[in-house]
C-alpha atoms as a PDB file:
ATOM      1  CA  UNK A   1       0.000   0.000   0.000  1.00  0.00           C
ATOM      2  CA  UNK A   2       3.108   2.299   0.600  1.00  0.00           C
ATOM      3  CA  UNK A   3       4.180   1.878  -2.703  1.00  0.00           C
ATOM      4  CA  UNK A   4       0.980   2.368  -4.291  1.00  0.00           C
ATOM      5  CA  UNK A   5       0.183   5.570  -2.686  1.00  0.00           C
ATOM      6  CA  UNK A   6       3.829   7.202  -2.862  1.00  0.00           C
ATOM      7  CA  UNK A   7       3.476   6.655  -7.129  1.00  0.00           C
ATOM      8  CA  UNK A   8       0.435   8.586  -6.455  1.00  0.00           C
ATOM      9  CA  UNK A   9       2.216  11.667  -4.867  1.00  0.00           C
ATOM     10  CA  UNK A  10       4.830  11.348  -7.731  1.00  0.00           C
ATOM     11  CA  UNK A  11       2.395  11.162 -10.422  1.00  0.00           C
ATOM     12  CA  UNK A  12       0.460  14.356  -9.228  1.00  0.00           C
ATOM     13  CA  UNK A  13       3.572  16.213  -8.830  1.00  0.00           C
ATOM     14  CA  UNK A  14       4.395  15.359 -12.367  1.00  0.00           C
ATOM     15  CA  UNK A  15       0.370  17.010 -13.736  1.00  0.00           C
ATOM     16  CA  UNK A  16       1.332  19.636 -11.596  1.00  0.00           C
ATOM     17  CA  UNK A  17       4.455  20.575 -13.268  1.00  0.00           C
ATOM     18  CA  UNK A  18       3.000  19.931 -16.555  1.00  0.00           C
ATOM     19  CA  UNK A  19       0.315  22.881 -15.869  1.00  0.00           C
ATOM     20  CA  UNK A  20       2.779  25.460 -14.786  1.00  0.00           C
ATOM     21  CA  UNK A  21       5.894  24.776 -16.615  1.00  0.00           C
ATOM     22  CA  UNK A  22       6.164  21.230 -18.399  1.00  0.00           C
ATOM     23  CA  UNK A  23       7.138  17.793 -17.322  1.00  0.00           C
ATOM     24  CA  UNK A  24      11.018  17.132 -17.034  1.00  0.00           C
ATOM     25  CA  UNK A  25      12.133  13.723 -16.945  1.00  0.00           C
ATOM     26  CA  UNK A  26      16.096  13.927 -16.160  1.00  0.00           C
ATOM     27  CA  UNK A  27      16.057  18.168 -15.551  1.00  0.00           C
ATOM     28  CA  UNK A  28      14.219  19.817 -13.318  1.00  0.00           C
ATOM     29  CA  UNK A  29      13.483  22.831 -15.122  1.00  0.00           C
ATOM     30  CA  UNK A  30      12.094  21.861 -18.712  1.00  0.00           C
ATOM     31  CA  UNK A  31      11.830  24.189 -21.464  1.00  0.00           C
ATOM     32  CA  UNK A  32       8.570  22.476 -23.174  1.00  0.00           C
ATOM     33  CA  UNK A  33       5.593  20.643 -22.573  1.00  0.00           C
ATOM     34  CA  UNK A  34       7.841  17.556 -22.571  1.00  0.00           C
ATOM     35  CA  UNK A  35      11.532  17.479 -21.755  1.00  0.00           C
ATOM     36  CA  UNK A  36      13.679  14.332 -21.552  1.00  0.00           C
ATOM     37  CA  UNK A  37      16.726  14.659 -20.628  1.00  0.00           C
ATOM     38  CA  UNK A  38      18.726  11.116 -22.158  1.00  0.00           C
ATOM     39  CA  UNK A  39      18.110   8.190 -24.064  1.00  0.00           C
ATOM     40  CA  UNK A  40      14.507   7.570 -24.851  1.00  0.00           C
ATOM     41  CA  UNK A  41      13.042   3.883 -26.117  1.00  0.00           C
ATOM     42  CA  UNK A  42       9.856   3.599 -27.852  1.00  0.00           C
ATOM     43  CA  UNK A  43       7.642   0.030 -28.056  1.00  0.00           C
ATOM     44  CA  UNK A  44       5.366   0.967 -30.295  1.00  0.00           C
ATOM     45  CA  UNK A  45       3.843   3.861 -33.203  1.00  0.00           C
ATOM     46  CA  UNK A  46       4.701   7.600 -32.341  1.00  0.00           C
ATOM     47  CA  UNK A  47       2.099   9.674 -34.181  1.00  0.00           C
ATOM     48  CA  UNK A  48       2.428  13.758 -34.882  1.00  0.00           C
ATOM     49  CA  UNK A  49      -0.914  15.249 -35.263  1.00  0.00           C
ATOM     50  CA  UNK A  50       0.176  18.811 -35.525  1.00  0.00           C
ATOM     51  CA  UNK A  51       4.236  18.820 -35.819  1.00  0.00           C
ATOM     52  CA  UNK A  52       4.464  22.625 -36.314  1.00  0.00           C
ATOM     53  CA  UNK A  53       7.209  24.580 -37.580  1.00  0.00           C
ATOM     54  CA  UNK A  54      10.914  24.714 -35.457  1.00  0.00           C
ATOM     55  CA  UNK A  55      11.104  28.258 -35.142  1.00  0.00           C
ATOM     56  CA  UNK A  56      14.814  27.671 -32.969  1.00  0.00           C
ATOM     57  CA  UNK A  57      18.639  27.489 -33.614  1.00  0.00           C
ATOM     58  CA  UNK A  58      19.050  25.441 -36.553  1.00  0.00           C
ATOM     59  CA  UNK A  59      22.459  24.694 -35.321  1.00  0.00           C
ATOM     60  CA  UNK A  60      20.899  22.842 -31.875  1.00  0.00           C
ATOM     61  CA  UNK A  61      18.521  20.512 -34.111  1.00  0.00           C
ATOM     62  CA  UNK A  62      18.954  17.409 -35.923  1.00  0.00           C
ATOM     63  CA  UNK A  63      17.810  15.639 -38.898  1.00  0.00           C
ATOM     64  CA  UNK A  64      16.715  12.039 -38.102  1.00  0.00           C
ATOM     65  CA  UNK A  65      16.120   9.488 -41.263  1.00  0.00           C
ATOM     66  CA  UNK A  66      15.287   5.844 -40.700  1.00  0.00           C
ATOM     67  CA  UNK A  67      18.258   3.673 -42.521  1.00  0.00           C
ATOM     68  CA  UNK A  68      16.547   0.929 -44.545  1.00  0.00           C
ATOM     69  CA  UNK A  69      19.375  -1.715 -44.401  1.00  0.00           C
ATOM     70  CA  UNK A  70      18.977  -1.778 -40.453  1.00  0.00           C
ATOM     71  CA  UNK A  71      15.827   0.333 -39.896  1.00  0.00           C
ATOM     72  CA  UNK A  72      17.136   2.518 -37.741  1.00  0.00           C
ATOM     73  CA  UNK A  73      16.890   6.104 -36.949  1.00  0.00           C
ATOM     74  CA  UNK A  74      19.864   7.768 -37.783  1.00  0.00           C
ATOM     75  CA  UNK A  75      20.914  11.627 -37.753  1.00  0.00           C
ATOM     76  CA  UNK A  76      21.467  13.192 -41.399  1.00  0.00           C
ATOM     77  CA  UNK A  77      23.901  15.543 -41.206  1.00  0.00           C
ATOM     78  CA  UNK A  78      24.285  17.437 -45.133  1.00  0.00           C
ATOM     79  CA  UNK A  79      27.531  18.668 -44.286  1.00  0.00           C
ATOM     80  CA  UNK A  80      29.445  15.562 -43.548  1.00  0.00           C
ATOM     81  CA  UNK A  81      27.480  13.256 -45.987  1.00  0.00           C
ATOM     82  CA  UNK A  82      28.640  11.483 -49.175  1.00  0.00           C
ATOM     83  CA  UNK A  83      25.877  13.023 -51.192  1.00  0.00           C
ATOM     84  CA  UNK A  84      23.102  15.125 -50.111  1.00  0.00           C
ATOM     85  CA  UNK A  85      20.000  13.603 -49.920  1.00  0.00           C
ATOM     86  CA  UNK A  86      18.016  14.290 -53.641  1.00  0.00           C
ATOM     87  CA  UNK A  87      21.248  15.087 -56.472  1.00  0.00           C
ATOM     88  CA  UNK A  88      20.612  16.532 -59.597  1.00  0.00           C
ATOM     89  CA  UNK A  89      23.304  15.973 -62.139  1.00  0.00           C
ATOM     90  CA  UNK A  90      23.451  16.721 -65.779  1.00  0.00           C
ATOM     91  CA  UNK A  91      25.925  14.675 -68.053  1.00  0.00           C
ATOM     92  CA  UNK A  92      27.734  16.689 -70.699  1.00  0.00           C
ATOM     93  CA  UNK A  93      28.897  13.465 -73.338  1.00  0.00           C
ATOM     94  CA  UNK A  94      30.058  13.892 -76.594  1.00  0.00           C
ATOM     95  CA  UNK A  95      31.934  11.908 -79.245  1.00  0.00           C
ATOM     96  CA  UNK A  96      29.436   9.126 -79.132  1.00  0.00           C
ATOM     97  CA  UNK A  97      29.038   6.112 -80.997  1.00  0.00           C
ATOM     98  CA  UNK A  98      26.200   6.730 -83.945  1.00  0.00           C
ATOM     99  CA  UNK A  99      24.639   3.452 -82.112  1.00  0.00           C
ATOM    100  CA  UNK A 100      24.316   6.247 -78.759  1.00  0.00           C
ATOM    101  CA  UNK A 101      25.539   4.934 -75.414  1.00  0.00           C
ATOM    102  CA  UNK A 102      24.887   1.207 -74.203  1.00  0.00           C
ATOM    103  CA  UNK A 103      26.841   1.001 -70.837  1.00  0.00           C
ATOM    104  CA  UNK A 104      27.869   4.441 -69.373  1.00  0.00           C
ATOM    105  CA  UNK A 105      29.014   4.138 -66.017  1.00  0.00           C
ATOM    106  CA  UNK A 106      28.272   7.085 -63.673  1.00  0.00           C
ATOM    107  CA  UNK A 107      30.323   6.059 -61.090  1.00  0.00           C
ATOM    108  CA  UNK A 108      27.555   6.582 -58.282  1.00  0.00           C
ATOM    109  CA  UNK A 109      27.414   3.700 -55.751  1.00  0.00           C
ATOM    110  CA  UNK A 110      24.156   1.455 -56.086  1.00  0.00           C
ATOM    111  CA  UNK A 111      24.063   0.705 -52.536  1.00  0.00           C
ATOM    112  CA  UNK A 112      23.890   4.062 -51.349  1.00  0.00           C
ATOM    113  CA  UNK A 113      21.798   5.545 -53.701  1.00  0.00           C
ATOM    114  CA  UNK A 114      18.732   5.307 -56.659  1.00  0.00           C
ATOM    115  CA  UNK A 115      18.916   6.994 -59.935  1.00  0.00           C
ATOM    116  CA  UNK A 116      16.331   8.111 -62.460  1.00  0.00           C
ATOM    117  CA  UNK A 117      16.822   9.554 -65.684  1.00  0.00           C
ATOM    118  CA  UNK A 118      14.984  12.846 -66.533  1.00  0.00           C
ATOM    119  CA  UNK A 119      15.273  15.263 -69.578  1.00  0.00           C
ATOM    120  CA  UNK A 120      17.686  14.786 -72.753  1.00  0.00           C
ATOM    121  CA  UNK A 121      18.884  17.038 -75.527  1.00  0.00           C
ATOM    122  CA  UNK A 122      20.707  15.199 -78.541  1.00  0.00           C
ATOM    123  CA  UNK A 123      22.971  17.793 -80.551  1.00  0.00           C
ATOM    124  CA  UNK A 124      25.766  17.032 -82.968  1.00  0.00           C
ATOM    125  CA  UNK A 125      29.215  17.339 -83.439  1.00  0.00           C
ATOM    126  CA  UNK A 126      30.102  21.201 -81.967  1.00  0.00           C
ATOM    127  CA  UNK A 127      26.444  21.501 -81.151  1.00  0.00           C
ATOM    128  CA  UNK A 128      24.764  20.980 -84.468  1.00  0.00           C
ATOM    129  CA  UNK A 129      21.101  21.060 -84.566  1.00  0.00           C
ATOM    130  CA  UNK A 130      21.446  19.196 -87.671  1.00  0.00           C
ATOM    131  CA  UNK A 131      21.367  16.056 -86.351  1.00  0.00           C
ATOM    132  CA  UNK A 132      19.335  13.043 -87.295  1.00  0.00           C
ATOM    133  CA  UNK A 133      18.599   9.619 -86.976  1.00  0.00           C
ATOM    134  CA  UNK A 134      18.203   6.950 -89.801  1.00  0.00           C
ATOM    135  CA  UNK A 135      15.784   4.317 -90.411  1.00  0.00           C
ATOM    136  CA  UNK A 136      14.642   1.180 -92.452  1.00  0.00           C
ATOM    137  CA  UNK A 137      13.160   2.769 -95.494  1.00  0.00           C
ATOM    138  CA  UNK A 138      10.966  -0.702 -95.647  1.00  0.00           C
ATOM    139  CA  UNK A 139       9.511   0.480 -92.376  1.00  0.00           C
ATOM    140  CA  UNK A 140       6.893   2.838 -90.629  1.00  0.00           C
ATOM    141  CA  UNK A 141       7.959   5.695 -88.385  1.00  0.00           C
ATOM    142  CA  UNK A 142       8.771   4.194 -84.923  1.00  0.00           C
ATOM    143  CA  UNK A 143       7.644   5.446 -81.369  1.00  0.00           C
ATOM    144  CA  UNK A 144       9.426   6.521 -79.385  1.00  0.00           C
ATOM    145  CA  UNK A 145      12.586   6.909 -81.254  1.00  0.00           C
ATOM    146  CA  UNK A 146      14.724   6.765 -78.049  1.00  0.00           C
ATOM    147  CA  UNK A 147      15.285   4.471 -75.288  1.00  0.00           C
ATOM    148  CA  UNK A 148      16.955   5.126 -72.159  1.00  0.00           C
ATOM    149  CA  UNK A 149      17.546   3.285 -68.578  1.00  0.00           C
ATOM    150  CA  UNK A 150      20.009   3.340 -66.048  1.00  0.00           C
ATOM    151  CA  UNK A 151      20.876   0.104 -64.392  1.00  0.00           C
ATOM    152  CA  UNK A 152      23.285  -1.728 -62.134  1.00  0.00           C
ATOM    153  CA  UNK A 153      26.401  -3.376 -63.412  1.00  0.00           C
ATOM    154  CA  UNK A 154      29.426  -4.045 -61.275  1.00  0.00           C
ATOM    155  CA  UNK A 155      28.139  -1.690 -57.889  1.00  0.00           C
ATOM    156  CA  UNK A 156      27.854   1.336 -59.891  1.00  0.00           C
ATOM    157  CA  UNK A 157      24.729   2.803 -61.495  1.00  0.00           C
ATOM    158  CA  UNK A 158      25.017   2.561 -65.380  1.00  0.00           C
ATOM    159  CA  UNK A 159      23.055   4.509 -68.333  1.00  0.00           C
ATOM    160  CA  UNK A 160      21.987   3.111 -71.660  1.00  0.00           C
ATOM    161  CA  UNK A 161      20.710   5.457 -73.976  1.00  0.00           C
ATOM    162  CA  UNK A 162      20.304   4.480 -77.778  1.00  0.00           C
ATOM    163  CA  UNK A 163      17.799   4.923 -80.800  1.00  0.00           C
ATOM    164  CA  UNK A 164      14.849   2.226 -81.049  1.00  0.00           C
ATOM    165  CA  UNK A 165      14.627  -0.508 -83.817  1.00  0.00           C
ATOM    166  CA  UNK A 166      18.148  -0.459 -85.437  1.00  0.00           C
ATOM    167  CA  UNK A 167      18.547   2.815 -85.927  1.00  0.00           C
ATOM    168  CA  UNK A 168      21.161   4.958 -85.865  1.00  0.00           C
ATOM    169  CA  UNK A 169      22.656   8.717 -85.374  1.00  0.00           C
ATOM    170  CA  UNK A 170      23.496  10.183 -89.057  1.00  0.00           C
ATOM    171  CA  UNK A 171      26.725  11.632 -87.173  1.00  0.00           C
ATOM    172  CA  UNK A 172      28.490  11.178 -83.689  1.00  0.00           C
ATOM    173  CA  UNK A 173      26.087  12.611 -81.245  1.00  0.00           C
ATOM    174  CA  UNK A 174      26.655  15.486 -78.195  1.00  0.00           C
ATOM    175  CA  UNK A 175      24.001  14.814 -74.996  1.00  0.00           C
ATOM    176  CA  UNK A 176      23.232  16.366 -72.470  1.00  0.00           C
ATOM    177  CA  UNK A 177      21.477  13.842 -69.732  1.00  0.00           C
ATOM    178  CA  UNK A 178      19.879  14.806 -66.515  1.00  0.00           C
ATOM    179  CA  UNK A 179      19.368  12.661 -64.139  1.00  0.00           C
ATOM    180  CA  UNK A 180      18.603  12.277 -60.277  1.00  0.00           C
ATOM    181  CA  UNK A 181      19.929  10.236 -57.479  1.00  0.00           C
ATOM    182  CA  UNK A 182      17.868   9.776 -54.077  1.00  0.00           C
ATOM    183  CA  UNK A 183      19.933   8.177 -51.476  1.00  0.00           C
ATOM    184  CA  UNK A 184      19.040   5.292 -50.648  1.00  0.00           C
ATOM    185  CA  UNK A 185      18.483   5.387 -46.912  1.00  0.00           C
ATOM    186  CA  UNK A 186      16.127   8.353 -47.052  1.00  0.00           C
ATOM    187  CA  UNK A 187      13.395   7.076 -49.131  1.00  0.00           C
ATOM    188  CA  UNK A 188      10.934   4.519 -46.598  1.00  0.00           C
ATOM    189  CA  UNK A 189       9.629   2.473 -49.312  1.00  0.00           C
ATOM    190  CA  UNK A 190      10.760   0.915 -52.512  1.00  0.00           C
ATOM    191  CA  UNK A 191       8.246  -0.936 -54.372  1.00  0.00           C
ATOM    192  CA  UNK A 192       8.720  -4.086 -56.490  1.00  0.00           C
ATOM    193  CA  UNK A 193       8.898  -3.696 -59.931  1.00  0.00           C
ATOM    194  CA  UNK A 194       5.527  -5.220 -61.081  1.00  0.00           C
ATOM    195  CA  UNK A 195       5.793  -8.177 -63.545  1.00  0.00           C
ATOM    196  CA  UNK A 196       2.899  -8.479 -65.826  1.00  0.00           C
ATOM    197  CA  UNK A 197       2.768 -11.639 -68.416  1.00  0.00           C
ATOM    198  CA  UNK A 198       0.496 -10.656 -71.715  1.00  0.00           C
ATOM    199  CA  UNK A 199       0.742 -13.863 -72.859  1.00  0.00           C
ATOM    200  CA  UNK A 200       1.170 -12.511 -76.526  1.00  0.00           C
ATOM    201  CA  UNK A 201      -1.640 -10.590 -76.629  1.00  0.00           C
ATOM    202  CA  UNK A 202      -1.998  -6.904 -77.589  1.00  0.00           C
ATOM    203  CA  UNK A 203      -4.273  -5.858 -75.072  1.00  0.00           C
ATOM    204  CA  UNK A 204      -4.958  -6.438 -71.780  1.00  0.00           C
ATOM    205  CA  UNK A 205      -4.840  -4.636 -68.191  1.00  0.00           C
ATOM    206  CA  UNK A 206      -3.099  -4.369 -65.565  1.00  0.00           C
ATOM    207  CA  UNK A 207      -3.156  -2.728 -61.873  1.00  0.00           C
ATOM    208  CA  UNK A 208      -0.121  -1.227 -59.846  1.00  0.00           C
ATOM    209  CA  UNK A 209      -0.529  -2.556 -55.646  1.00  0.00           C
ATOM    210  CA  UNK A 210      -0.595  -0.532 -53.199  1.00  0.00           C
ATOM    211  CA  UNK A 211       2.378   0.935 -51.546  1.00  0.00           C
ATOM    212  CA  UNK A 212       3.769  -1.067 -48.605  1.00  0.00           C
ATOM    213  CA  UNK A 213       4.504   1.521 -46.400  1.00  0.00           C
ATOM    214  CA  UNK A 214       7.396   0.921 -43.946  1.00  0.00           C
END
């Protein structure tokens, strides 16, 4: 009975300083509604129903991301990191092959990052807007003209980027290729790439699941 009525005293205390000016666990004089002052464990979902805006130091506050390859939170800190955490990079290549580019390696590391491929422009030699691609003349106009991936190959991220259905580039081509690289550990959920068998049929239909959130 002692023990159940001196939790009671501490418990009140505790209401009592959250009314007047917060409750401290580890200080004595907290600075918000709820103060902890050390290591904190959590069994269980934390929801934010109204996070707010930080209007303090930006120097005393953290960035906290939850690594996917040990789902963990971690602290980002820009500064120190590899790469930041969305990179937008545009490729100046020239001198290429009239077939285009089948296995250009970007050098970015697969396990720490994705990359996507956004906007193209195909020039010529010294920038010439001359340039054109060739086709079967016993064949209809194909669509699209281009195709273009990036892929894995050896731990690095890779780009293929060459004209559809044998054709080629009338004259060594100029590009310039943007594309953008999300590291890895700050997106929650990657998808499955969705494998759909038509069964050599031309139509059909087909239905993308619904993201597994983390």
């Amino acid at each position: 009975m002692k023990n159940i009525l001196t939790a009671a005293v501490i418990f009140g205390s505790a209401l009592l300083n959250a009314q007047i000016n917060g409750v401290g666990i580890g200080t004595n004089a907290p600075t918000h509604t709820l103060e902890v002052n050390g290591n904190m464990k959590l069994n269980g979902d934390l929801y934010f129903e109204n996070p707010g805006n930080y209007t303090g130091n930006a120097s005393d506050s953290y960035f906290l991301v939850r690594d996917n390859s040990d789902s963990t939170i971690k602290r980002y800190v820009p500064a120190t990191a590899f790469y930041s955490a969305i990179n937008s990079v545009v490729y100046f290549i020239n001198n290429i092959s009239t077939a285009g580019i089948t296995n250009f390696d970007t050098g970015i590391p697969a396990d720490k990052y994705y990359v996507i491929i956004g906007g193209f422009i195909i020039r010529g030699i010294n920038n010439d807007s001359n340039i054109n691609i060739t086709r079967p003349d016993d064949t209809g106009n194909y669509i699209p003209q281009y195709s273009a991936r990036s892929f894995v190959e050896n731990g690095t991220w890779r780009i293929k980027f060459t004209p559809n259905n044998g054709r080629v580039f009338d004259q060594n081509a100029e590009m310039r290729l943007s594309i953008s690289a999300y590291r890895r550990d700050m997106l929650t959920t990657v998808n499955t790439p969705i494998t759909y068998n038509m069964n050599g049929d031309t139509s059909g239909t087909g239905s993308a699941p619904a993201p597994v959130l983390p």
